[in-house]
C-alpha atoms as a PDB file:
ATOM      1  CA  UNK A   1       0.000   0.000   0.000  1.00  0.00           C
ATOM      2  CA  UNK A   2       1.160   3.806  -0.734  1.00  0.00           C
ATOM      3  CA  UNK A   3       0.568   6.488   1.417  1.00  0.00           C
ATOM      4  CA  UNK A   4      -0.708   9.552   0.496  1.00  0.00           C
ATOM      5  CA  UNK A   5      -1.870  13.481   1.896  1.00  0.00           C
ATOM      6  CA  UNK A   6      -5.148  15.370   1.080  1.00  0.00           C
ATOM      7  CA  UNK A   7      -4.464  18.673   1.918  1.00  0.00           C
ATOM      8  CA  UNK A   8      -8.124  20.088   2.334  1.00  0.00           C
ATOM      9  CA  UNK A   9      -9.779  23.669   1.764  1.00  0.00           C
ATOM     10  CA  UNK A  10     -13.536  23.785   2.257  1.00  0.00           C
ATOM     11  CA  UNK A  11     -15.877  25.239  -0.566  1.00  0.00           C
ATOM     12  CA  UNK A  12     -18.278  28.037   0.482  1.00  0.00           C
ATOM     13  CA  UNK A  13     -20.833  24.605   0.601  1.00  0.00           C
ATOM     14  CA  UNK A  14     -18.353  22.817   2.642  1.00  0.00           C
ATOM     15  CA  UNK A  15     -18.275  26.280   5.266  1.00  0.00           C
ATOM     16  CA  UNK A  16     -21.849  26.246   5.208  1.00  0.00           C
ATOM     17  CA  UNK A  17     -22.016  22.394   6.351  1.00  0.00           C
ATOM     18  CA  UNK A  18     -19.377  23.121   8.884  1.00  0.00           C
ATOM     19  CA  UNK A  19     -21.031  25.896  10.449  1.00  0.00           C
ATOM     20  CA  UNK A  20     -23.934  23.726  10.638  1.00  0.00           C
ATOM     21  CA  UNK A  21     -22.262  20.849  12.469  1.00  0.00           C
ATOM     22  CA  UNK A  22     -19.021  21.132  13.467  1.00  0.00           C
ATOM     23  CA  UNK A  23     -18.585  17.443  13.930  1.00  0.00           C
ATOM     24  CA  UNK A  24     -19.062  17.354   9.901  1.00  0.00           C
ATOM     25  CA  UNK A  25     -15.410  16.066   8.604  1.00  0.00           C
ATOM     26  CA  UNK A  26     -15.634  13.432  11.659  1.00  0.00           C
ATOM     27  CA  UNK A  27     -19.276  12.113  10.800  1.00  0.00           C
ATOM     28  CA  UNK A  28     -18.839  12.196   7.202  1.00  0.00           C
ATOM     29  CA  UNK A  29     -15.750   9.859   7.405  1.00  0.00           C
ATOM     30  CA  UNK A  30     -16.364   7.638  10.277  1.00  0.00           C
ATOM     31  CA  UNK A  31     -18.908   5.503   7.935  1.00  0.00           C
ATOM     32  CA  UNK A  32     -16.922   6.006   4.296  1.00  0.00           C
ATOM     33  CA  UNK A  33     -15.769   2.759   3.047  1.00  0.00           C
ATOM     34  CA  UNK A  34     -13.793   2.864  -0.033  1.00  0.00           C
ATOM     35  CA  UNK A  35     -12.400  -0.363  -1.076  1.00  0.00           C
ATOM     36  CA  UNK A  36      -8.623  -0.589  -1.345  1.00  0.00           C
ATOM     37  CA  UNK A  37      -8.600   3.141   0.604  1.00  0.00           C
ATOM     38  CA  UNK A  38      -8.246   3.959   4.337  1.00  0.00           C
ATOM     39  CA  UNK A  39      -7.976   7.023   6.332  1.00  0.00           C
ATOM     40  CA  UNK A  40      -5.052   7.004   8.542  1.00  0.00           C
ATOM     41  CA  UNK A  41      -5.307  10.438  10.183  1.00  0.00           C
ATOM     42  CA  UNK A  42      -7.251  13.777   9.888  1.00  0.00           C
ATOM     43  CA  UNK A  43      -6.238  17.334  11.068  1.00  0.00           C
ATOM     44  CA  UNK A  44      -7.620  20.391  11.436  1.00  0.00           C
ATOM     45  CA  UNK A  45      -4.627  22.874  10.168  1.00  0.00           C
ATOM     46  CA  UNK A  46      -3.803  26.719  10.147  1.00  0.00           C
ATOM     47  CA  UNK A  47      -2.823  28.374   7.101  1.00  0.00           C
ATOM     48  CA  UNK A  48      -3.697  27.934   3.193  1.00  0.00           C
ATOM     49  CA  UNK A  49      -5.250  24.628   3.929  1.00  0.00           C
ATOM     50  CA  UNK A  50      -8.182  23.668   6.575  1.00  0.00           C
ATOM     51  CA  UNK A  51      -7.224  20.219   6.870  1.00  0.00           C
ATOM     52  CA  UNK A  52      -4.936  17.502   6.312  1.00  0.00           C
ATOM     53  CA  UNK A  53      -5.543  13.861   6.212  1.00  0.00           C
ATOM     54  CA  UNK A  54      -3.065  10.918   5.627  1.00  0.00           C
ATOM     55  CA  UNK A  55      -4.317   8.170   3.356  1.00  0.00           C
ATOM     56  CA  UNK A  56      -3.201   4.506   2.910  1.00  0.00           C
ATOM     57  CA  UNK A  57      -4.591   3.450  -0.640  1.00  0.00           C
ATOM     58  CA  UNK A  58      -3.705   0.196  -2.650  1.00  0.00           C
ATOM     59  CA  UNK A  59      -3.496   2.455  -6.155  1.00  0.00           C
ATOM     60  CA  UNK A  60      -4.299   6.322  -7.702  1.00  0.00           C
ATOM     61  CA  UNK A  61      -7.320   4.786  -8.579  1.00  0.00           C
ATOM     62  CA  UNK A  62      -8.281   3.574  -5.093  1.00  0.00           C
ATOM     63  CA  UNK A  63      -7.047   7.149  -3.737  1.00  0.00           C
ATOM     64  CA  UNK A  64      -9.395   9.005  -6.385  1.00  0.00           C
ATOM     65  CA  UNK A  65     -12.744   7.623  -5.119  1.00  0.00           C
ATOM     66  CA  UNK A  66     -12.073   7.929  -1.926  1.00  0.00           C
ATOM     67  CA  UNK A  67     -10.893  11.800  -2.247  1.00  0.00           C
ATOM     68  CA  UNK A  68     -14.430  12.099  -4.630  1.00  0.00           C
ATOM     69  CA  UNK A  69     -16.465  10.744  -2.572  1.00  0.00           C
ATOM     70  CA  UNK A  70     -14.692  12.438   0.442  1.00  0.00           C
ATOM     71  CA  UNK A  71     -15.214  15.717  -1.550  1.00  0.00           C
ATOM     72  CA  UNK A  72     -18.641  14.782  -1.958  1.00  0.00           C
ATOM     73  CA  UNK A  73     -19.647  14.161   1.597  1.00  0.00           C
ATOM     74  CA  UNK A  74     -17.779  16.991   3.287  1.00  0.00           C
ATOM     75  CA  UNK A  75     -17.861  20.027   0.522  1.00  0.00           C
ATOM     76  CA  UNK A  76     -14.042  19.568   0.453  1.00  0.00           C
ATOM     77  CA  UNK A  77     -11.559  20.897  -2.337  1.00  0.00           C
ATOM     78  CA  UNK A  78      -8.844  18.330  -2.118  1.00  0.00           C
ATOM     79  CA  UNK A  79      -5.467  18.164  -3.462  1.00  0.00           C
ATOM     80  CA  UNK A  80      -3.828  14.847  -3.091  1.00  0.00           C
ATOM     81  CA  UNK A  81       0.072  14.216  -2.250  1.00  0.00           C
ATOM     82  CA  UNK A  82       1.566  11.016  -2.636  1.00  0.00           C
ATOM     83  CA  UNK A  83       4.584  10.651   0.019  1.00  0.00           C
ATOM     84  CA  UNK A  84       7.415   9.248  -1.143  1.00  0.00           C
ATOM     85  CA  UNK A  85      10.007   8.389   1.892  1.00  0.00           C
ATOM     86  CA  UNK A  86      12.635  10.941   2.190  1.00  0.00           C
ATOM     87  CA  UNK A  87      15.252   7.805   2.186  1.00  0.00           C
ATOM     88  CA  UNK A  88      13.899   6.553  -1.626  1.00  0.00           C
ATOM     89  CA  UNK A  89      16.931   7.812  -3.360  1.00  0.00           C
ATOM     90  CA  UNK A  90      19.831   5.611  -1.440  1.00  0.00           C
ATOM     91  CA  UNK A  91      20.005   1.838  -1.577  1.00  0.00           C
ATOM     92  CA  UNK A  92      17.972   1.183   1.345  1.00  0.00           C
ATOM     93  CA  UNK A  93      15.331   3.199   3.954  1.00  0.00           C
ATOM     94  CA  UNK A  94      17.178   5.923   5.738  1.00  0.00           C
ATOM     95  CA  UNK A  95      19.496   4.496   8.754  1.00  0.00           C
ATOM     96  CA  UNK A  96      18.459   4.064  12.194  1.00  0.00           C
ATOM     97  CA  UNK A  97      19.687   6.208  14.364  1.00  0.00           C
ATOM     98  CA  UNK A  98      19.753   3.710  17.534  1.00  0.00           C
ATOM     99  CA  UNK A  99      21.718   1.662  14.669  1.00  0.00           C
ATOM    100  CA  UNK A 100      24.450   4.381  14.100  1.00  0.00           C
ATOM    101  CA  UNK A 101      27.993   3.539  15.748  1.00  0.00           C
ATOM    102  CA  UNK A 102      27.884   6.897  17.835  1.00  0.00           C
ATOM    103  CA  UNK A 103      24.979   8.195  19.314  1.00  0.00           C
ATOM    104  CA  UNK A 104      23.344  11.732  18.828  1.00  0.00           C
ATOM    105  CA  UNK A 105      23.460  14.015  21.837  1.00  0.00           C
ATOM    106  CA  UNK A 106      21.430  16.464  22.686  1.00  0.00           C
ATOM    107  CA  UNK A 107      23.696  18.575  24.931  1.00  0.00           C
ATOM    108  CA  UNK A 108      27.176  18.124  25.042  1.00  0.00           C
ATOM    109  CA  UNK A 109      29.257  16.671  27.834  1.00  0.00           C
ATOM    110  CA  UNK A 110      30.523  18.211  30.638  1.00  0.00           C
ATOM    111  CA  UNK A 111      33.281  17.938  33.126  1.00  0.00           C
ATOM    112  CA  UNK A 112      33.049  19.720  36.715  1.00  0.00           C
ATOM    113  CA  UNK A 113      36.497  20.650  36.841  1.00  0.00           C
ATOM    114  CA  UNK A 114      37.418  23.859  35.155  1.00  0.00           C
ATOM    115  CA  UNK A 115      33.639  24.999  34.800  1.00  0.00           C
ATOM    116  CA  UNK A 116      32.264  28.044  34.920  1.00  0.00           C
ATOM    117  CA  UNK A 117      32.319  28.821  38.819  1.00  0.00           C
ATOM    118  CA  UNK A 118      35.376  26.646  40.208  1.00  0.00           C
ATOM    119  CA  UNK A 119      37.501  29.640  40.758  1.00  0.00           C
END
């Protein structure tokens, strides 16, 4: 399965419908089934979008019902993202960090002696 992002702006409909029950992108979902399509996460966002939502779909065909019928349902303008993981270029996934030889540190370490203060 692929994953995927709708990033969501609601229609002047859509604005309407929300206005009218703010529980709408919630209730509209809960019940969708789209074969080969699931919704993996949903998120109410600031900025040029209103919402995001992360999608697992089998296929771009799979992905396009589900974001028309999710359009449908919830007065939605979606534009859909496939995600491609940040590691696809190298041979493998991107390393593990618990599997590098040195850990990462947050802070770095320090010694008592000759510290600020120990005059």
């Amino acid at each position: 399965m692929s994953l995927y992002f709708f990033l969501g702006s609601l229609t002047h409909d859509g604005q309407r419908m929300l206005h009218g029950n703010p529980n709408l992108i919630g209730d509209r979902t809960r019940d969708l089934a789209v074969p080969g399509a699931e919704i993996l996460g949903q998120y109410a966002v600031l900025g040029r979008y209103d919402f995001v939502m992360m999608v697992e779909a089998d296929d771009n065909d799979a992905v396009a019902r589900l974001s028309l019928e999710l359009g449908m349902r919830t007065g939605l303008h979606l534009e859909t993202l496939p995600a491609i993981p940040v590691g696809f270029m190298n041979d493998g996934s991107p390393p593990d960090p618990s599997d590098l030889a040195e850990s990462v540190r947050r802070t770095p370490d320090f010694t008592q002696e000759g510290g600020p203060g120990d005059e």
